[in-house]
C-alpha atoms as a PDB file:
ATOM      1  CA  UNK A   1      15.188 -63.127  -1.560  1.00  0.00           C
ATOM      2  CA  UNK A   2      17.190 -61.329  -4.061  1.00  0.00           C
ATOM      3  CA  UNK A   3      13.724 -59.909  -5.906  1.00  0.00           C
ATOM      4  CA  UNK A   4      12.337 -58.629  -2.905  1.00  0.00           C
ATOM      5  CA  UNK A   5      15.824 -56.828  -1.467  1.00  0.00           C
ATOM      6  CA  UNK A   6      15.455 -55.180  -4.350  1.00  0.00           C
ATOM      7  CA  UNK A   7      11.904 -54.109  -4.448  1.00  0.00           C
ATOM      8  CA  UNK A   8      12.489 -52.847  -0.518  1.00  0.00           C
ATOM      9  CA  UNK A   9      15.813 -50.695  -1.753  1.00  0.00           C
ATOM     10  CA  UNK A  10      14.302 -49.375  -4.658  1.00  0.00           C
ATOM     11  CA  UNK A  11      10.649 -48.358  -2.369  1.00  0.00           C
ATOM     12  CA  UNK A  12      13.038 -46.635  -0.067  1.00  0.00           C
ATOM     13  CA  UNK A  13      14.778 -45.083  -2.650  1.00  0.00           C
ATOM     14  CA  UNK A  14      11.496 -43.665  -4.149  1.00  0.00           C
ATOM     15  CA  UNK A  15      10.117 -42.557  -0.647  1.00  0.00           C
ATOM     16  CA  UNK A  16      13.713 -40.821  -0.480  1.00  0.00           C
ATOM     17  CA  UNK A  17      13.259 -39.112  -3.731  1.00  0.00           C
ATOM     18  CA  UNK A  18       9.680 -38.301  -2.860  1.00  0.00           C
ATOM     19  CA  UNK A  19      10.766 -36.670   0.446  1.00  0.00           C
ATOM     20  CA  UNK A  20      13.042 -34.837  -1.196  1.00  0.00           C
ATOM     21  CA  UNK A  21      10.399 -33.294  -3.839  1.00  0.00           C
ATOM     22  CA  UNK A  22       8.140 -32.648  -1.019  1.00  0.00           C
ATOM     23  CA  UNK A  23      10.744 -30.522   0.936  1.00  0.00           C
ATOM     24  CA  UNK A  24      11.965 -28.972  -2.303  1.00  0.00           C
ATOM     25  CA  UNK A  25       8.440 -27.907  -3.033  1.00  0.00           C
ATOM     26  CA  UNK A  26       7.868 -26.546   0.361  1.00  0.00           C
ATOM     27  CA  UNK A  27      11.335 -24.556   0.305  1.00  0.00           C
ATOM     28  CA  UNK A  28      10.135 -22.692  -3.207  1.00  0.00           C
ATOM     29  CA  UNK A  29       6.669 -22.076  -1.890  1.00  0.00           C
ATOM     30  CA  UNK A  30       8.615 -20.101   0.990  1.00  0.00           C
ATOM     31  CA  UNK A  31      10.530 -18.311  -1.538  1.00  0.00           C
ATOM     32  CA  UNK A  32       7.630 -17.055  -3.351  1.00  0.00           C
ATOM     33  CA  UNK A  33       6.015 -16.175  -0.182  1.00  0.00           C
ATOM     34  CA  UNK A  34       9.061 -13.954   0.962  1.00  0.00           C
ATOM     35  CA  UNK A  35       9.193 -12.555  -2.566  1.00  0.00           C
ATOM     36  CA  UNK A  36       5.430 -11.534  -2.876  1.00  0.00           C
ATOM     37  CA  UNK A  37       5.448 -10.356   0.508  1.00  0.00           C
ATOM     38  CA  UNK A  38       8.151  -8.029  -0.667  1.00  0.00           C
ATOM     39  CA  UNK A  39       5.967  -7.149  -3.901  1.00  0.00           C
ATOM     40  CA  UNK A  40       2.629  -6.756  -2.518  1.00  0.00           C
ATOM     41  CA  UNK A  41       4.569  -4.171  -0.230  1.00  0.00           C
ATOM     42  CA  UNK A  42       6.153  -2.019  -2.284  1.00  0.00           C
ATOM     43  CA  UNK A  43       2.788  -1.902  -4.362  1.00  0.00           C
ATOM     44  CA  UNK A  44       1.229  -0.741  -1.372  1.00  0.00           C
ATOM     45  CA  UNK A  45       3.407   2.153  -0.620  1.00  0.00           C
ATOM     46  CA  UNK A  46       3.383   2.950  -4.334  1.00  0.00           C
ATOM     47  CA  UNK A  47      -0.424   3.153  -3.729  1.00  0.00           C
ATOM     48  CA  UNK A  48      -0.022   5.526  -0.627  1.00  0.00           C
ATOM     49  CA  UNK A  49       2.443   7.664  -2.625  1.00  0.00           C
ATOM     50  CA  UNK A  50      -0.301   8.296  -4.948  1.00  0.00           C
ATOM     51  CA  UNK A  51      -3.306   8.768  -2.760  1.00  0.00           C
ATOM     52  CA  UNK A  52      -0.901  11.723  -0.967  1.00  0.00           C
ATOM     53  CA  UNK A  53       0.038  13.451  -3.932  1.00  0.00           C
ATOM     54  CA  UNK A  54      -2.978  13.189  -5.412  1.00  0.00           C
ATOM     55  CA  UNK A  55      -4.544  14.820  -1.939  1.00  0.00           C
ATOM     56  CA  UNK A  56      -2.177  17.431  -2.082  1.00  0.00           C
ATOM     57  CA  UNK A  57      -3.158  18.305  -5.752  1.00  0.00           C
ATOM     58  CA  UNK A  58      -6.185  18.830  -4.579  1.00  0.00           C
ATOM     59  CA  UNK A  59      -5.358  20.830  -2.140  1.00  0.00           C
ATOM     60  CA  UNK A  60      -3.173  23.385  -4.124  1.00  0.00           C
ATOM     61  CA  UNK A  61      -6.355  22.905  -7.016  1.00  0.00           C
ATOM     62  CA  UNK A  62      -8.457  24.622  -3.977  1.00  0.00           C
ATOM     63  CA  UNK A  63      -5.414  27.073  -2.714  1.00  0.00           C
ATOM     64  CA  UNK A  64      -5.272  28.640  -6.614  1.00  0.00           C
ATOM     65  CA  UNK A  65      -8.739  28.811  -6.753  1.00  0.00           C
ATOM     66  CA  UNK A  66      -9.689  30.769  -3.672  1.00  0.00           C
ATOM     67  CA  UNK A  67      -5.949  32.977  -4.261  1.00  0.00           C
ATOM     68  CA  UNK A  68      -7.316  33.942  -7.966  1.00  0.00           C
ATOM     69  CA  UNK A  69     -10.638  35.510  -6.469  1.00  0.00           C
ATOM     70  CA  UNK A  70      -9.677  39.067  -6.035  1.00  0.00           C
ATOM     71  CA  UNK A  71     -13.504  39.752  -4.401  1.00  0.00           C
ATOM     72  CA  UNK A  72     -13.128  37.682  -1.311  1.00  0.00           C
ATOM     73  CA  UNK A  73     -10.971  38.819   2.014  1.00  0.00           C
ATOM     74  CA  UNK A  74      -8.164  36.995   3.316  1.00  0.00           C
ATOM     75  CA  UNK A  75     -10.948  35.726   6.084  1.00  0.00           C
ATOM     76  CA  UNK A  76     -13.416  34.722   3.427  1.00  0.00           C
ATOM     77  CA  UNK A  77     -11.334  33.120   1.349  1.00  0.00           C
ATOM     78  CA  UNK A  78      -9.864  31.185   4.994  1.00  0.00           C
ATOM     79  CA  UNK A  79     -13.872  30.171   5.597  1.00  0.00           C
ATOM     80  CA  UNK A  80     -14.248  29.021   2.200  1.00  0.00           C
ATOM     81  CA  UNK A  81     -11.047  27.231   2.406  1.00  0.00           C
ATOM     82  CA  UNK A  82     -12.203  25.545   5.695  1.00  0.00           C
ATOM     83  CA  UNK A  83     -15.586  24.078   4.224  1.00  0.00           C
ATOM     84  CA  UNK A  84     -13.830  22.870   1.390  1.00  0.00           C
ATOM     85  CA  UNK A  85     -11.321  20.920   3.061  1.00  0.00           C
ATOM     86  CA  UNK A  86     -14.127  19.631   5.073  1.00  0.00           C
ATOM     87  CA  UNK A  87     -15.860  17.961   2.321  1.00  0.00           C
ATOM     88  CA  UNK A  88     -12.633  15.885   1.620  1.00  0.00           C
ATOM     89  CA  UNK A  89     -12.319  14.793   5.183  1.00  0.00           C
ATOM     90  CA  UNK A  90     -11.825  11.115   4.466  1.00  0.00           C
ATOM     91  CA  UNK A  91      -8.991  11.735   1.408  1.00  0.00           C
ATOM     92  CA  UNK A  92      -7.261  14.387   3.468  1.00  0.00           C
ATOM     93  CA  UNK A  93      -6.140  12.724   6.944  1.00  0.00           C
ATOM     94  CA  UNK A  94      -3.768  16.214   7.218  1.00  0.00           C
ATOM     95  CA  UNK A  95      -6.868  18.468   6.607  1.00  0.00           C
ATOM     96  CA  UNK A  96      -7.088  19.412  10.591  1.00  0.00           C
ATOM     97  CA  UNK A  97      -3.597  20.678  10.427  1.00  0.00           C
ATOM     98  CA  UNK A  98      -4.377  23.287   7.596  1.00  0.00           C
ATOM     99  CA  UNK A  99      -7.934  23.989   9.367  1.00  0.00           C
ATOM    100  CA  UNK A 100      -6.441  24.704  12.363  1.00  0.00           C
ATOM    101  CA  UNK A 101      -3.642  26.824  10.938  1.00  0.00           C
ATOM    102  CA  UNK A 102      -6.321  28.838   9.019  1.00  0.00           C
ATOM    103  CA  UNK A 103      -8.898  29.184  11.613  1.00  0.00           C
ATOM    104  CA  UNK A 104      -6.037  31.162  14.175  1.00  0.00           C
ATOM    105  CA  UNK A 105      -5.544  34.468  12.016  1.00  0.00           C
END
């Protein structure tokens, strides 16, 4: 009776000590959910930090250009400005903001 006590304390001790591991392991997978949730984003508005100022380079790339041309009018250059902008419709979301302030004078 002795040998088999034993054998039952030290299986429940095992499944214990398995248990254990098991919720261990699911606590640190939780962990590195919550810290890669965290990564992925701040990596994402790192991203859409660079997509703006890279659209506003742009932007003031176009401005210089069109301000250097001392042949155009204030209007032309506006047009020109306009069509430009256009073209870059999907990497400027704030283009209808400078159309529309362009297009008034």
């Amino acid at each position: 009776m002795n040998n088999s006590d034993d054998e039952r304390e030290k299986e429940q001790k095992d499944k214990e000590k398995q248990a254990r591991m098991e919720a261990s392991l699911r606590e640190r997978e939780k962990e590195v959910q919550r810290t890669l949730a965290t990564h992925l984003r701040d990596r994402d508005k790192e991203r859409e930090q660079h997509k703006h100022d890279e659209a506003v380079q742009h932007f003031n790339a176009l401005l210089a250009d069109l301000v250097s041309g001392t042949t155009f009018t204030v209007y032309i250059r506006q047009a020109c400005l306009v069509r430009r902008l256009a073209q870059y419709s999907s990497a400027y979301p704030w283009k209808n903001f400078y159309m529309a302030t362009c297009t008034m004078v």
